[in-house]
PDB file of N, CA and C in Angstrom:
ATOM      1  N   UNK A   1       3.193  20.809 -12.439  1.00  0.00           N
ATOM      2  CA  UNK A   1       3.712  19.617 -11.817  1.00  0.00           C
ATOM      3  C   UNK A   1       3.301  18.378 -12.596  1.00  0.00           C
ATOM      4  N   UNK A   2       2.360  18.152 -13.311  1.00  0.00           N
ATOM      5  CA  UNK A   2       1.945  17.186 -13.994  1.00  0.00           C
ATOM      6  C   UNK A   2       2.363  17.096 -15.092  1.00  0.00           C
ATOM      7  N   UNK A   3       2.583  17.648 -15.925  1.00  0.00           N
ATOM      8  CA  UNK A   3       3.432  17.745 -17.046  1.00  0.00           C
ATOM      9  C   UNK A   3       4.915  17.067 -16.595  1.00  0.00           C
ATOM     10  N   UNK A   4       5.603  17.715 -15.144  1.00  0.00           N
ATOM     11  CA  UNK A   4       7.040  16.880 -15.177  1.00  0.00           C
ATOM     12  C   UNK A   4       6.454  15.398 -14.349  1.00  0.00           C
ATOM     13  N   UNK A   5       5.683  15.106 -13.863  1.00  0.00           N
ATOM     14  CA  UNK A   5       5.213  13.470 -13.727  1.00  0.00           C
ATOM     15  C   UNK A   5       5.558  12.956 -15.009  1.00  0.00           C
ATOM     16  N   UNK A   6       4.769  13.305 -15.623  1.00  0.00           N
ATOM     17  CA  UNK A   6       4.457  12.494 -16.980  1.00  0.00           C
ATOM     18  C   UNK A   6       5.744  12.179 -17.587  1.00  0.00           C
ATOM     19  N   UNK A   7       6.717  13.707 -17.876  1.00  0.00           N
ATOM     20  CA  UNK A   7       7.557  13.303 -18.403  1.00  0.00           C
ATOM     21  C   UNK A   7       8.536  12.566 -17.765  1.00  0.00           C
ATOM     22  N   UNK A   8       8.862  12.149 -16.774  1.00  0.00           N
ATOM     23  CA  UNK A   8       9.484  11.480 -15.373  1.00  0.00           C
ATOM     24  C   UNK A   8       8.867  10.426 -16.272  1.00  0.00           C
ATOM     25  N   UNK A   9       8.098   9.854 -16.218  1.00  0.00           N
ATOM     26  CA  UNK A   9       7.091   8.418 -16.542  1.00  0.00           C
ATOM     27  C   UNK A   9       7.348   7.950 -18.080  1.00  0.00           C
ATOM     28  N   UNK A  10       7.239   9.013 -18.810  1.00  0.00           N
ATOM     29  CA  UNK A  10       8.110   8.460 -20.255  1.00  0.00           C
ATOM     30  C   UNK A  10       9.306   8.566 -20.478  1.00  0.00           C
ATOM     31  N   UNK A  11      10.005   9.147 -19.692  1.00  0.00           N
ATOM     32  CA  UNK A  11      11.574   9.155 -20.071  1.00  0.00           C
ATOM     33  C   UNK A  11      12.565   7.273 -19.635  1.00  0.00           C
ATOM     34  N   UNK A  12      13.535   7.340 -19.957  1.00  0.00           N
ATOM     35  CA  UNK A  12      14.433   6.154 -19.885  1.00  0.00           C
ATOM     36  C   UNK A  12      13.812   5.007 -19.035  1.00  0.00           C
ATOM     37  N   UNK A  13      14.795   4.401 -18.584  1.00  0.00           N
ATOM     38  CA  UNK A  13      15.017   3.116 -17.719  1.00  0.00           C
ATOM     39  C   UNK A  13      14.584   3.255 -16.610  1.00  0.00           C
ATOM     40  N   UNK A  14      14.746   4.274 -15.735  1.00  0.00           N
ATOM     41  CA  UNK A  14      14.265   4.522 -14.588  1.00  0.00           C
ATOM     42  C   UNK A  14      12.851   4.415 -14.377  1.00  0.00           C
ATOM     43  N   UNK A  15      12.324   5.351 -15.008  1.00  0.00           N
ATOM     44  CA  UNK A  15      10.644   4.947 -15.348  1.00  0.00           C
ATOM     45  C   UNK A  15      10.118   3.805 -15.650  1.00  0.00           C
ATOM     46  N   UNK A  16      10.600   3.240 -16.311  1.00  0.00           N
ATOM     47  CA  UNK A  16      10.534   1.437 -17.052  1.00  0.00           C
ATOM     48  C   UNK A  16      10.266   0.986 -16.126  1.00  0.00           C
ATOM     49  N   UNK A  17      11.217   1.004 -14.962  1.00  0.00           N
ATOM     50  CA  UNK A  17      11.545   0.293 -13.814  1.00  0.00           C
ATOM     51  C   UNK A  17      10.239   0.542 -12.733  1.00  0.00           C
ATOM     52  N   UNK A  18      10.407   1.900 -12.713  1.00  0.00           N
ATOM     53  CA  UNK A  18       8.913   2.403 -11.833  1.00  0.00           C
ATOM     54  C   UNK A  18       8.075   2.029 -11.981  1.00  0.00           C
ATOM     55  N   UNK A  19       7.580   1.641 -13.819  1.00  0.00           N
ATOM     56  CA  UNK A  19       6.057   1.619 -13.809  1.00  0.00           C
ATOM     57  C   UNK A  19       5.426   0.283 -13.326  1.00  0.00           C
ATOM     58  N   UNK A  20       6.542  -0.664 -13.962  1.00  0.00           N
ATOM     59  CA  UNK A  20       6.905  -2.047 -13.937  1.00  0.00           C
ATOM     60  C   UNK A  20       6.672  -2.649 -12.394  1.00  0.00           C
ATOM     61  N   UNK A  21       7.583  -1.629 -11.658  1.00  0.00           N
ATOM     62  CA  UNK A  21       7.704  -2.065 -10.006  1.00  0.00           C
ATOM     63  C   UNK A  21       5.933  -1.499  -9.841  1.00  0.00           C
ATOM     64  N   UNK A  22       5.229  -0.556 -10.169  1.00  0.00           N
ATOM     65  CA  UNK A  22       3.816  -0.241  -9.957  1.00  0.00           C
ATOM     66  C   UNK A  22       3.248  -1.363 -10.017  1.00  0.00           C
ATOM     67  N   UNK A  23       2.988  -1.889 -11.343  1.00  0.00           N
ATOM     68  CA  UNK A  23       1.980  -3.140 -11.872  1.00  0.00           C
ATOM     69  C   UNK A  23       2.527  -4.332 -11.603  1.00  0.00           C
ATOM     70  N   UNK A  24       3.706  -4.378 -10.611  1.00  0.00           N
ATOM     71  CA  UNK A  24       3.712  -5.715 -10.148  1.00  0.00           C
ATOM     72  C   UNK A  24       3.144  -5.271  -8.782  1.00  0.00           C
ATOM     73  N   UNK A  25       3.025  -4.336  -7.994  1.00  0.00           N
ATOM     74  CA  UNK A  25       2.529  -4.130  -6.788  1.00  0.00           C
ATOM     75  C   UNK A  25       0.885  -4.474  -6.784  1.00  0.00           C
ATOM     76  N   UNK A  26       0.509  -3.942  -7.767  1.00  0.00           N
ATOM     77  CA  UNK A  26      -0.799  -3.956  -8.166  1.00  0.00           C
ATOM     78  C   UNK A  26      -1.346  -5.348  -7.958  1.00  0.00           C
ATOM     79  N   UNK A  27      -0.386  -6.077  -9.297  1.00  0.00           N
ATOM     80  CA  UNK A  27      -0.923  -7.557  -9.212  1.00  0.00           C
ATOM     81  C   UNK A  27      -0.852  -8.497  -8.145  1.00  0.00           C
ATOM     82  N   UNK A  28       0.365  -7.847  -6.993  1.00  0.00           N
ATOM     83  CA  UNK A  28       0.123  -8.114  -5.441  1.00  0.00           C
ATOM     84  C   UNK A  28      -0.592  -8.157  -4.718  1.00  0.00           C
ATOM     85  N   UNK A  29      -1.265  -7.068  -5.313  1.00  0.00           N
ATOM     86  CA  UNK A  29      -2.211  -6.531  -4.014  1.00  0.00           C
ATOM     87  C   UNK A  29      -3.474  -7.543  -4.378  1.00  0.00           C
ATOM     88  N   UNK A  30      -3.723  -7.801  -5.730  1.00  0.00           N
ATOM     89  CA  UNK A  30      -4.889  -8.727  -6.703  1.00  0.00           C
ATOM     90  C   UNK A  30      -4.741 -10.134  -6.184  1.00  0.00           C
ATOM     91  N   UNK A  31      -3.924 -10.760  -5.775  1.00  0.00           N
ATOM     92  CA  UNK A  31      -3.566 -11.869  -5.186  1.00  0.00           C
ATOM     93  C   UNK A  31      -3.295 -11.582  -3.741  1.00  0.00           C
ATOM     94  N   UNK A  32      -2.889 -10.698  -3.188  1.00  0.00           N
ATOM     95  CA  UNK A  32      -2.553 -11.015  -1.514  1.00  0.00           C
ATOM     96  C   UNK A  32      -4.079 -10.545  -0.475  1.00  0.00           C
ATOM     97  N   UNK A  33      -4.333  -9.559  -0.999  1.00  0.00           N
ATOM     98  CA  UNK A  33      -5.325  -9.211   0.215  1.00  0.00           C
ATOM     99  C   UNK A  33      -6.905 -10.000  -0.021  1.00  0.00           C
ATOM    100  N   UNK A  34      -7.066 -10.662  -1.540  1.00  0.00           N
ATOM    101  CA  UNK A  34      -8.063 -11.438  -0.701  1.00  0.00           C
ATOM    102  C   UNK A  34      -7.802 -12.812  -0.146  1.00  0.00           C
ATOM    103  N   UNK A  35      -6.564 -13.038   0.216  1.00  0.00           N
ATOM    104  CA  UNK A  35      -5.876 -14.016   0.598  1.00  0.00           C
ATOM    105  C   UNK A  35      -6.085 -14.011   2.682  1.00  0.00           C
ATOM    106  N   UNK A  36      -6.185 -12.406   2.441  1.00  0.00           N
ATOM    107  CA  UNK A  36      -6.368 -12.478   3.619  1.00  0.00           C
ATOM    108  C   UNK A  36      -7.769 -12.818   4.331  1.00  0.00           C
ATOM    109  N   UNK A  37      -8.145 -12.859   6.032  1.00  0.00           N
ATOM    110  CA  UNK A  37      -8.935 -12.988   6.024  1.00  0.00           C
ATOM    111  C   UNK A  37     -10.380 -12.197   6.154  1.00  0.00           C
ATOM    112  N   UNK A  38     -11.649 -12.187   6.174  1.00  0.00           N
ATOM    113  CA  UNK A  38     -12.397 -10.448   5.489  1.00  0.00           C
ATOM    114  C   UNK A  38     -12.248  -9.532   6.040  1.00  0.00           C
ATOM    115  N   UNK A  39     -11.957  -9.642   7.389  1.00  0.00           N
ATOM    116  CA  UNK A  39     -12.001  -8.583   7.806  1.00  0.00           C
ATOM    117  C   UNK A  39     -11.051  -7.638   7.984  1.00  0.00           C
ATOM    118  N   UNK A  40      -9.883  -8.500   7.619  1.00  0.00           N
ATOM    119  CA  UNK A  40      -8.209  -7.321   7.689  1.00  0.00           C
ATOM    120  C   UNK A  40      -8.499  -7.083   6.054  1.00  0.00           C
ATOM    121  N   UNK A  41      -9.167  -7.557   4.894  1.00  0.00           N
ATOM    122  CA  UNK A  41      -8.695  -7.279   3.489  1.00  0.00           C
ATOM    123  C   UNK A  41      -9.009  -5.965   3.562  1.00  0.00           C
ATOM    124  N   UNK A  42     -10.048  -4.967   4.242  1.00  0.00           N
ATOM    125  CA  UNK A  42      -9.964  -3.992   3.805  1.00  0.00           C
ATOM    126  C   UNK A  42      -9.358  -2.608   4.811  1.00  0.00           C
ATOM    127  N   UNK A  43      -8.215  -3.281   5.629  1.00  0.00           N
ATOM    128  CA  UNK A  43      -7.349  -2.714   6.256  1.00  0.00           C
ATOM    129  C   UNK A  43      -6.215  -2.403   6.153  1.00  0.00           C
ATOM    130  N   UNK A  44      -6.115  -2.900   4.982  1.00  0.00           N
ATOM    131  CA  UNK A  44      -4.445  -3.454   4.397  1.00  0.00           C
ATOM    132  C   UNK A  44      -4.355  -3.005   2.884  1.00  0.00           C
ATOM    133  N   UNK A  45      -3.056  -3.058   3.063  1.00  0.00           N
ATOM    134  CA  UNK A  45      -2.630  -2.455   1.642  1.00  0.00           C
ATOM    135  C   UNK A  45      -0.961  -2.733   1.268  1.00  0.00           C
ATOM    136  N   UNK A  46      -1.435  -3.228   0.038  1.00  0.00           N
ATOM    137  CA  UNK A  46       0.114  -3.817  -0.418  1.00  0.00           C
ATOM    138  C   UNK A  46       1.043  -2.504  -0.184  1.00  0.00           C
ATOM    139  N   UNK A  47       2.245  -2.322   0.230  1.00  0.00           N
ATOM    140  CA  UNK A  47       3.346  -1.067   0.420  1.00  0.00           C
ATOM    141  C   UNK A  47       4.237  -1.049  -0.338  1.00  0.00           C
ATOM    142  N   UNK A  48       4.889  -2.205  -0.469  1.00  0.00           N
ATOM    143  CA  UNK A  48       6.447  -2.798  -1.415  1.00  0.00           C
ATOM    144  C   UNK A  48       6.452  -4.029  -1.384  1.00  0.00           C
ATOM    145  N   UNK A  49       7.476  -4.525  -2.225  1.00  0.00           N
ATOM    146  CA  UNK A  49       8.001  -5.506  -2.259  1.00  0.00           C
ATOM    147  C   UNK A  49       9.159  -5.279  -2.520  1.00  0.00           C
ATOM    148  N   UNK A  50      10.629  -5.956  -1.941  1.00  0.00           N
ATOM    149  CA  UNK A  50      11.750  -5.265  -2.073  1.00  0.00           C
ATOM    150  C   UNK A  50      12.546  -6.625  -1.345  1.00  0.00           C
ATOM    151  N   UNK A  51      13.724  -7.378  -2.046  1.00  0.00           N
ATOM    152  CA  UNK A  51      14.459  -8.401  -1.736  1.00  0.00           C
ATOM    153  C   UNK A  51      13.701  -9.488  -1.380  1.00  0.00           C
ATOM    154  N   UNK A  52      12.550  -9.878  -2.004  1.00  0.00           N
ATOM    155  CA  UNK A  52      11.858 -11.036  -1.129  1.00  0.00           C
ATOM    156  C   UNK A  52      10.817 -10.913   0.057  1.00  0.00           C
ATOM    157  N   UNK A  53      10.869  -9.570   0.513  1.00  0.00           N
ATOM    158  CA  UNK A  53      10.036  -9.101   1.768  1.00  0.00           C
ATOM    159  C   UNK A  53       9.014  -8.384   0.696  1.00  0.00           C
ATOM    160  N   UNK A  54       7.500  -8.636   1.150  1.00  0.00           N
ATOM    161  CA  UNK A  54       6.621  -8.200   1.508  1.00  0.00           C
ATOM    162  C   UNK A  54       5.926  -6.927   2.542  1.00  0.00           C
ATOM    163  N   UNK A  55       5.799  -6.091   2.045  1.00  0.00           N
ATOM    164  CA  UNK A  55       5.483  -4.694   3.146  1.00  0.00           C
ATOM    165  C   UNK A  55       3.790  -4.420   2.706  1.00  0.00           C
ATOM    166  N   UNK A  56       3.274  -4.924   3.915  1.00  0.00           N
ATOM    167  CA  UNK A  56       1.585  -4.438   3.894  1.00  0.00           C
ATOM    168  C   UNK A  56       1.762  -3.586   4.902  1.00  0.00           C
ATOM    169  N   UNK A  57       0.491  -2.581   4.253  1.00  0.00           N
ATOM    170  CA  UNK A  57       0.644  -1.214   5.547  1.00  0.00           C
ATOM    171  C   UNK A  57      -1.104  -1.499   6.095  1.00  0.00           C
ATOM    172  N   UNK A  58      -1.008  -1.758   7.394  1.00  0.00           N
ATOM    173  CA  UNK A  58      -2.246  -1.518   8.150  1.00  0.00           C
ATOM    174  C   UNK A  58      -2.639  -0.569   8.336  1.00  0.00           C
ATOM    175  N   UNK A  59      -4.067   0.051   8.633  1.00  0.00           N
ATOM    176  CA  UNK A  59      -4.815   1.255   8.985  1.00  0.00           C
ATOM    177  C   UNK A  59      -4.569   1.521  10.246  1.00  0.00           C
ATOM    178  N   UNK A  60      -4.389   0.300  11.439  1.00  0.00           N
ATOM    179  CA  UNK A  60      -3.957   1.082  12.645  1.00  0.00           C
ATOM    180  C   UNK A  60      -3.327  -0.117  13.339  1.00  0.00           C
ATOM    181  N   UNK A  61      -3.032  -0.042  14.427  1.00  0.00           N
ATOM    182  CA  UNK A  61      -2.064  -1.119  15.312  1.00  0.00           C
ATOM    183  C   UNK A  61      -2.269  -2.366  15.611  1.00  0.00           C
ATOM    184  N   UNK A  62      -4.023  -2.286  15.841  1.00  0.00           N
ATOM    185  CA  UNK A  62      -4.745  -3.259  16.293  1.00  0.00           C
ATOM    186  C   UNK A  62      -4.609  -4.660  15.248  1.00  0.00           C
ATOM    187  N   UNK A  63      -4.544  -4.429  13.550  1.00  0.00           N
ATOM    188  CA  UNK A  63      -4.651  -4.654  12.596  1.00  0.00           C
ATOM    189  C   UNK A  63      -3.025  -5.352  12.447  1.00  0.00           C
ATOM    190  N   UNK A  64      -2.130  -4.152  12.781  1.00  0.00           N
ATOM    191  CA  UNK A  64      -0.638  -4.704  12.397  1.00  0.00           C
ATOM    192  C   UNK A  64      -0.356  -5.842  13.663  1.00  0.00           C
ATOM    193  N   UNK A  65      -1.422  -5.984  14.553  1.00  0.00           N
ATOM    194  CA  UNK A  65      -0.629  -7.022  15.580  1.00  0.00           C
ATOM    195  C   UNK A  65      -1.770  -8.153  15.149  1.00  0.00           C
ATOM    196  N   UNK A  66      -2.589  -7.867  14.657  1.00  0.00           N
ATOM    197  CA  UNK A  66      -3.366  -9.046  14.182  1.00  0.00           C
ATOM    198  C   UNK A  66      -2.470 -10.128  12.821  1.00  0.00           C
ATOM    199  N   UNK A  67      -2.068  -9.038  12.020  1.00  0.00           N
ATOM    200  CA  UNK A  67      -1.664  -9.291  10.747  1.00  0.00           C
ATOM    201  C   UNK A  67       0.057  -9.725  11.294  1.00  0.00           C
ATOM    202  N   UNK A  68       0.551  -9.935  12.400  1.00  0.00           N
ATOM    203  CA  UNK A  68       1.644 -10.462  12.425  1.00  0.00           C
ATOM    204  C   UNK A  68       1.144 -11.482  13.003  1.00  0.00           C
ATOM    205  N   UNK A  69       0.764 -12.224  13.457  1.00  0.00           N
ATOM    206  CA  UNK A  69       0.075 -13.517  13.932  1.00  0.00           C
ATOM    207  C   UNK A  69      -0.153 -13.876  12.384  1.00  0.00           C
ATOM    208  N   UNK A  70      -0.736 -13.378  12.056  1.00  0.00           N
ATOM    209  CA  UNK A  70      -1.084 -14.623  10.660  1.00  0.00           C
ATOM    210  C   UNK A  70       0.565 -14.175   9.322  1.00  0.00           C
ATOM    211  N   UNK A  71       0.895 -13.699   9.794  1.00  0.00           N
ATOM    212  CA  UNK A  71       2.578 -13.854   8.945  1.00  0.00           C
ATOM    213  C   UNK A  71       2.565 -14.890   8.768  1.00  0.00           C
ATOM    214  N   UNK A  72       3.401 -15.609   9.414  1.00  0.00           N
ATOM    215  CA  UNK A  72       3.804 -17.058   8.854  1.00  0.00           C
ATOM    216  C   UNK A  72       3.186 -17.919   7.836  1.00  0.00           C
ATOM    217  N   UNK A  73       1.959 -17.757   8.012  1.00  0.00           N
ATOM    218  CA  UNK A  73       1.078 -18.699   7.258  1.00  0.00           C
ATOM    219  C   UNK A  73       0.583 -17.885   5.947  1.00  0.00           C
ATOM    220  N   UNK A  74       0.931 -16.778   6.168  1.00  0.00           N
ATOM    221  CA  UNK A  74       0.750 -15.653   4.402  1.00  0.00           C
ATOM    222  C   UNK A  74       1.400 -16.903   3.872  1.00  0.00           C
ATOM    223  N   UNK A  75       2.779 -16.595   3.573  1.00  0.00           N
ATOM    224  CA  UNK A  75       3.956 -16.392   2.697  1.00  0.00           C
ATOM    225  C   UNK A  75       3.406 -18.626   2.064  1.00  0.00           C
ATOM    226  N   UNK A  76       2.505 -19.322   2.569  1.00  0.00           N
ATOM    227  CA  UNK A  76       2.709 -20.587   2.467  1.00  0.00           C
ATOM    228  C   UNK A  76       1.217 -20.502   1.442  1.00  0.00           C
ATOM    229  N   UNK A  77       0.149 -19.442   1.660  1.00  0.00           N
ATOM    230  CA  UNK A  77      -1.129 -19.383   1.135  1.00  0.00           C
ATOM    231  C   UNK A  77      -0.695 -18.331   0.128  1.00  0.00           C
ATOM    232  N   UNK A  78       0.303 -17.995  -0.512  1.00  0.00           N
ATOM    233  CA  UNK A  78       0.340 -16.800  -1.590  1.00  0.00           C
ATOM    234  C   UNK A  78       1.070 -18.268  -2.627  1.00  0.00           C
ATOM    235  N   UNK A  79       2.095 -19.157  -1.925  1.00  0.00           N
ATOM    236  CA  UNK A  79       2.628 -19.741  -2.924  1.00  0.00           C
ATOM    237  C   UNK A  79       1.440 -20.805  -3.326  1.00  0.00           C
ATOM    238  N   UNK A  80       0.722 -21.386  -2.723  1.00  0.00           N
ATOM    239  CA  UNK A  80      -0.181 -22.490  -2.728  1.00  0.00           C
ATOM    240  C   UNK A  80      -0.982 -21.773  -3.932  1.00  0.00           C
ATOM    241  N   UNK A  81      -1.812 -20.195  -3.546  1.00  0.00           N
ATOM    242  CA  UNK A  81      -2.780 -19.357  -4.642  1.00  0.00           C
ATOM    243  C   UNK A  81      -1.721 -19.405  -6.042  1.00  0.00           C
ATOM    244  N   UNK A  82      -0.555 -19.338  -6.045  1.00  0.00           N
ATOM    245  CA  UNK A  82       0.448 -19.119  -7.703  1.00  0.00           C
ATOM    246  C   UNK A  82       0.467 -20.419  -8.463  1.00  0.00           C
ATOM    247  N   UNK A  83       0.954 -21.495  -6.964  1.00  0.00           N
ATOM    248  CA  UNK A  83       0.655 -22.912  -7.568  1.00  0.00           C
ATOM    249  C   UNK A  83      -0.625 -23.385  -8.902  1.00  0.00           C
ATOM    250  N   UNK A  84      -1.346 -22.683  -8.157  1.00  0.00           N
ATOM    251  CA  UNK A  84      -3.481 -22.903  -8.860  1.00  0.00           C
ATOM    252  C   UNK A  84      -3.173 -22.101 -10.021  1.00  0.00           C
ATOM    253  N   UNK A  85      -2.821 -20.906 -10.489  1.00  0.00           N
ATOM    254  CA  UNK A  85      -2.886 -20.304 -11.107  1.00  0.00           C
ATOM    255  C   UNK A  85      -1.799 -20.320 -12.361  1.00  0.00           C
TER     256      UNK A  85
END
């Protein structure tokens, strides 16, 4: 099975696209979760990004109803952190 990963991962455009969509998730996750505040950063986890939406996956419910209360005010503290940077 690892052998066809790999080759999945070096072959064409598709892969390009994959690895690309990986290490921008990555650098998401490097900027969003310590954005959050300490005690959800290590509850959370970047999921996707896909049309402009943002998908963090919480560890359990308590977390995803916490982390929708502070929605609104993400999306204004991720552009403010890009601004600095």
């Amino acid at each position: 099975m690892r052998a066809h990963l790999g080759e999945f991962l070096l072959q064409g455009d598709d892969s390009n696209s994959l690895i690309s969509h990986a290490n921008f998730l990555l650098e998401l996750r490097r900027i969003v979760i310590p954005l959050l505040p300490g005690e959800f950063a290590r509850y959370c986890s970047i999921a996707n990004y896909k049309d402009g939406k943002l998908v963090i996956f919480a560890d359990n419910n308590a977390v995803a109803a916490k982390l929708r209360l502070l929605a609104g005010g993400l999306p204004r503290k991720i552009s403010s952190h890009l601004q600095q940077t």
